[in-house]
N, C-alpha and C. Protein backbone atom coordinates (compact mmCIF):
# COMPACT_ATOMS: atom_id res chain seq x y z
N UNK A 1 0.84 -1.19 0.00
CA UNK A 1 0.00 0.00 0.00
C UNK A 1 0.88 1.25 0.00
N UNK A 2 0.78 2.27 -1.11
CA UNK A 2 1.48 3.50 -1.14
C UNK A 2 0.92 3.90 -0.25
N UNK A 3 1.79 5.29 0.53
CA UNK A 3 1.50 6.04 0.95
C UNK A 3 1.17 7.28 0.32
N UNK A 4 0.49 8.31 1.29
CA UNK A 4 0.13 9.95 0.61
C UNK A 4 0.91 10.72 0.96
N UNK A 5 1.93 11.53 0.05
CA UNK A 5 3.08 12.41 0.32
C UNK A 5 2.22 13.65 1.24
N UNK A 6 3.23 13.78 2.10
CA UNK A 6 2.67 14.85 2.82
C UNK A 6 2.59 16.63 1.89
N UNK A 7 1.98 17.40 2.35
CA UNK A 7 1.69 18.74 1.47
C UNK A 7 1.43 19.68 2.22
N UNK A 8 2.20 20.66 2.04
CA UNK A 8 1.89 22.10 2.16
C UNK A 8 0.85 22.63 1.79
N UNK A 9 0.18 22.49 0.66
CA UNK A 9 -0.19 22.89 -0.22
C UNK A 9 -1.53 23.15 -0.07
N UNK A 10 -2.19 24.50 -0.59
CA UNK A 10 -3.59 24.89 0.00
C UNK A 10 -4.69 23.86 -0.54
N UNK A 11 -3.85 23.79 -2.07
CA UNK A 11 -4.97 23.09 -2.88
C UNK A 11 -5.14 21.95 -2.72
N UNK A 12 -4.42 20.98 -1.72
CA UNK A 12 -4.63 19.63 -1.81
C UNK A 12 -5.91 19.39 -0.04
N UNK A 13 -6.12 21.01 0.46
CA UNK A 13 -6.73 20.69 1.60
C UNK A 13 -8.20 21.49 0.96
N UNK A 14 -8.39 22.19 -0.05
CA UNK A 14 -9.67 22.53 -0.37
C UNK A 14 -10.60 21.83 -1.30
N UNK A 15 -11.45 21.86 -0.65
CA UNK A 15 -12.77 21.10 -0.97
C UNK A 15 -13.78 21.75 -1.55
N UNK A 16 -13.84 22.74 -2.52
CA UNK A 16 -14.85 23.41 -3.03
C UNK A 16 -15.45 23.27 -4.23
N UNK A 17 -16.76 23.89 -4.32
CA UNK A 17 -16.78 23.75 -5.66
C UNK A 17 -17.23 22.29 -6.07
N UNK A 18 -16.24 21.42 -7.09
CA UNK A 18 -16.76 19.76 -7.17
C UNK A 18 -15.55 19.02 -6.15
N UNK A 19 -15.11 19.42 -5.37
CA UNK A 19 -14.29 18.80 -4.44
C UNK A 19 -12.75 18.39 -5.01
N UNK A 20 -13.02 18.82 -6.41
CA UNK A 20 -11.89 18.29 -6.53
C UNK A 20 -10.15 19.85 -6.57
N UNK A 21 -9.23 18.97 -6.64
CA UNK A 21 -7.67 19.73 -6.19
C UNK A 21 -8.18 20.49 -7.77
N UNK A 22 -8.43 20.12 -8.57
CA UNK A 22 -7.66 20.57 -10.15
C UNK A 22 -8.75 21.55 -10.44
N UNK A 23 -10.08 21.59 -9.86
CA UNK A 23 -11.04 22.28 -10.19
C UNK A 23 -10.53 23.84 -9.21
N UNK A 24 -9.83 23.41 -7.80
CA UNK A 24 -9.71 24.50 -7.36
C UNK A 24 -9.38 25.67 -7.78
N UNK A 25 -7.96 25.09 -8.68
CA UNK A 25 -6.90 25.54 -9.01
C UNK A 25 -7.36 26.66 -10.24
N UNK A 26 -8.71 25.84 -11.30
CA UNK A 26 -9.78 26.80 -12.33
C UNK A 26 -9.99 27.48 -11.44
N UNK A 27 -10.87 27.26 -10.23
CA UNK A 27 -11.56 28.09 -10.12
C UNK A 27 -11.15 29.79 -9.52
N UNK A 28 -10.18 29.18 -8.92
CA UNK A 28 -9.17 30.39 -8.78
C UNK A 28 -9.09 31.43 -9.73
N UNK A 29 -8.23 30.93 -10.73
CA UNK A 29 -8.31 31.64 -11.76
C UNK A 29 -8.86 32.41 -12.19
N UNK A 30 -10.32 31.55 -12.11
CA UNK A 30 -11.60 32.58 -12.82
C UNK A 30 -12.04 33.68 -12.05
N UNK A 31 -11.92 33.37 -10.61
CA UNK A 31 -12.64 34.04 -9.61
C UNK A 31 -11.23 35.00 -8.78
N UNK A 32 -10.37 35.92 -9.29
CA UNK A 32 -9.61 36.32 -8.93
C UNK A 32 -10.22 37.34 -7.78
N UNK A 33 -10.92 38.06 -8.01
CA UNK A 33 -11.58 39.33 -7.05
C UNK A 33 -12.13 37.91 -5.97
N UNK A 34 -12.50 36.90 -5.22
CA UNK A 34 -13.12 35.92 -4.27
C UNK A 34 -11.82 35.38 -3.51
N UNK A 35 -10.75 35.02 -4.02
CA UNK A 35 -9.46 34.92 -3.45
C UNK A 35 -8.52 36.08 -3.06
N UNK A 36 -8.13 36.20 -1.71
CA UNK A 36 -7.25 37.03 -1.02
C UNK A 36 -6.76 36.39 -0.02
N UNK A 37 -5.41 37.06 0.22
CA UNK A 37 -4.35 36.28 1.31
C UNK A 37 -5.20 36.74 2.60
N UNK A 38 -4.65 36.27 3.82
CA UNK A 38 -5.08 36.57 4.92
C UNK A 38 -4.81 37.30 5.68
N UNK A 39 -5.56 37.73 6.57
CA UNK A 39 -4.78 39.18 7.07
C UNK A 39 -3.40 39.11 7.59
N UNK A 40 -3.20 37.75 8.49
CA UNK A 40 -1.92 37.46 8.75
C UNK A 40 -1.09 37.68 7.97
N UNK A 41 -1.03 36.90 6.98
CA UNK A 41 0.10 37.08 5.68
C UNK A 41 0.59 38.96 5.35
N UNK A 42 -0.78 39.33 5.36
CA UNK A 42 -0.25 40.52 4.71
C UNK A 42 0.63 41.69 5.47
N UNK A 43 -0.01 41.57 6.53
CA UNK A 43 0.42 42.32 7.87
C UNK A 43 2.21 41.95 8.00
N UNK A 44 2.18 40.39 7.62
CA UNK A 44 3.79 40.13 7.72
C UNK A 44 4.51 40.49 7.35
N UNK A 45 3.90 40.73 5.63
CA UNK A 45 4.73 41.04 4.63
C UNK A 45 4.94 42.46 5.11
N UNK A 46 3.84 43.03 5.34
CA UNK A 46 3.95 44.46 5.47
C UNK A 46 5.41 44.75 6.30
N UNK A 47 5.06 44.30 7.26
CA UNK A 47 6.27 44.37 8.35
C UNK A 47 7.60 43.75 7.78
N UNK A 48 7.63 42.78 7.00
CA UNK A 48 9.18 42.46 6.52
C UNK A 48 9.35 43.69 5.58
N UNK A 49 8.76 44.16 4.60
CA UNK A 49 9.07 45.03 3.53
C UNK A 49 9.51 46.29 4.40
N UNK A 50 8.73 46.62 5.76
CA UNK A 50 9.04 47.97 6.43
C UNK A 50 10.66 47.92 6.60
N UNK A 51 10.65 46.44 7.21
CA UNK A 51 12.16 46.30 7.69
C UNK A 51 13.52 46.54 6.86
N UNK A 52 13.20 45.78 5.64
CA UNK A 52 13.71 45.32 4.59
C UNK A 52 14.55 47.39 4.01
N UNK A 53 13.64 47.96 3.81
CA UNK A 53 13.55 49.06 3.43
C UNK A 53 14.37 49.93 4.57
N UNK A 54 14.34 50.03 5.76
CA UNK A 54 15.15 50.41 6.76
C UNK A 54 16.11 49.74 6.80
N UNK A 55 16.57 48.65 6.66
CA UNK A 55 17.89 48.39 6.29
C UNK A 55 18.15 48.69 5.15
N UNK A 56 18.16 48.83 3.93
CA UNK A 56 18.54 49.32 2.75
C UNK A 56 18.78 50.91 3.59
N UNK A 57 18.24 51.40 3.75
CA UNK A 57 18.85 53.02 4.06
C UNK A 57 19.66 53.24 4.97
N UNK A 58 19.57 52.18 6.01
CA UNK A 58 21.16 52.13 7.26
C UNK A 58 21.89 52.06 6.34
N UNK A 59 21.75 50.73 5.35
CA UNK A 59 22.99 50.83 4.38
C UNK A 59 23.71 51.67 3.61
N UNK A 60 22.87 52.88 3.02
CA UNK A 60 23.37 53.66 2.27
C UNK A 60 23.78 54.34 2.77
N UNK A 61 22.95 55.08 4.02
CA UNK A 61 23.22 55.79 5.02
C UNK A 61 24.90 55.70 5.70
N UNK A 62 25.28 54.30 6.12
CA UNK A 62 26.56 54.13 6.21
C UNK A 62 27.61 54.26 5.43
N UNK A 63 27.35 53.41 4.44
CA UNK A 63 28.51 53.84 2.95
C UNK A 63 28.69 55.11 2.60
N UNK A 64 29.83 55.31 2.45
CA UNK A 64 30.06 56.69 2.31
C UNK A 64 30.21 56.86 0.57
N UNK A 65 29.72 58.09 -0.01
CA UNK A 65 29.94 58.63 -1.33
C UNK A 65 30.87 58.41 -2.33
N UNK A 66 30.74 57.64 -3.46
CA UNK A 66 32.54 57.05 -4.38
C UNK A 66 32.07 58.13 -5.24
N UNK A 67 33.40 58.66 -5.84
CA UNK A 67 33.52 58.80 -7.11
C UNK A 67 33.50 57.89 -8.46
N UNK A 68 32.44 57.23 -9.52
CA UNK A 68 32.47 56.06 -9.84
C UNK A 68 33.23 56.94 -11.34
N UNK A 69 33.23 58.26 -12.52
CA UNK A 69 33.12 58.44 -13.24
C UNK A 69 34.03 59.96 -12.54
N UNK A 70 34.82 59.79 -11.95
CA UNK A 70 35.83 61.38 -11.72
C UNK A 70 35.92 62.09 -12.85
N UNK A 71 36.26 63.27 -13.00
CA UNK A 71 35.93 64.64 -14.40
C UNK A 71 37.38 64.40 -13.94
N UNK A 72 37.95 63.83 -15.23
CA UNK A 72 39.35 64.59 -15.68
C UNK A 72 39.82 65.73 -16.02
N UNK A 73 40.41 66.57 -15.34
CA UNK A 73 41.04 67.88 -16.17
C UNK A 73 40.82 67.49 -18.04
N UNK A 74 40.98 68.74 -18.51
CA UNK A 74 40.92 68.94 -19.78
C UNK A 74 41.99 68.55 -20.51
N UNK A 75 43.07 69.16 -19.66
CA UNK A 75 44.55 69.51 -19.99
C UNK A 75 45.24 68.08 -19.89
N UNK A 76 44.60 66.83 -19.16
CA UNK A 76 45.53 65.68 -19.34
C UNK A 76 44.31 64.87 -20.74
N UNK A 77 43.47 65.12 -21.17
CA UNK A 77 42.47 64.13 -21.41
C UNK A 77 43.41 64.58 -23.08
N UNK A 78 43.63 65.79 -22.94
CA UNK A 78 44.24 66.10 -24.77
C UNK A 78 45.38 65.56 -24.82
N UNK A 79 46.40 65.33 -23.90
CA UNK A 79 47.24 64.87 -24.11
C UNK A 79 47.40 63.59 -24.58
N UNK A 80 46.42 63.15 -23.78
CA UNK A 80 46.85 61.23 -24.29
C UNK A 80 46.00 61.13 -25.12
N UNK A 81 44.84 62.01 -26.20
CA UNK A 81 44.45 61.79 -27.17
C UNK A 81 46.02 62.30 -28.15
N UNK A 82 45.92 63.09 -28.33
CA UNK A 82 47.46 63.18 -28.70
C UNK A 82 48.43 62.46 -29.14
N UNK A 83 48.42 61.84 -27.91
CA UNK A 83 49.47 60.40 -27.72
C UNK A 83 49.36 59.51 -28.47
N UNK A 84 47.84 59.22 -28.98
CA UNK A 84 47.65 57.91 -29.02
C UNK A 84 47.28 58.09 -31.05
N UNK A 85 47.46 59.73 -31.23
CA UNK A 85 47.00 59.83 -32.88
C UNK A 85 48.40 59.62 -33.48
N UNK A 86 49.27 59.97 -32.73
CA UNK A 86 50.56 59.47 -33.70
C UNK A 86 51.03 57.98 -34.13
């Protein structure tokens, strides 16, 4: 006798509709505005994204300012064009 793999999974515990997993999964689909997460979930997320976002700005906040693209003087940039036409 097989056994039944265990599941996470919402769709293998809902029963709606014709009871079956594969119909859920339509019906979802169709019925997008009838499906929403739960308040739990969202509240979490909310709170990880708050976090998430306050660390990104400690971060920047700490790193200090690079020069990635420094302005060369004028006076060396002709030269080694110069240099390089002969």
């Amino acid at each position: 006798m097989t056994r039944r793999k265990k599941t996470r999974s919402l769709a293998d515990k809902v029963t709606i509709r014709t009871g079956k997993r594969k119909d859920y999964k339509k019906w979802r689909h169709e019925n997008p505005d009838q499906v929403t997460s739960s308040r739990r979930f969202t509240q979490k997320k909310r709170q990880q994204r708050k976090l998430q976002a306050a660390r990104k700005l400690a971060r920047q906040e700490q790193g200090g300012g690079i020069a990635i693209h420094p302005t060369p003087s004028s006076e060396q940039s002709a030269t080694t064009h110069e240099e390089h036409d002969e």
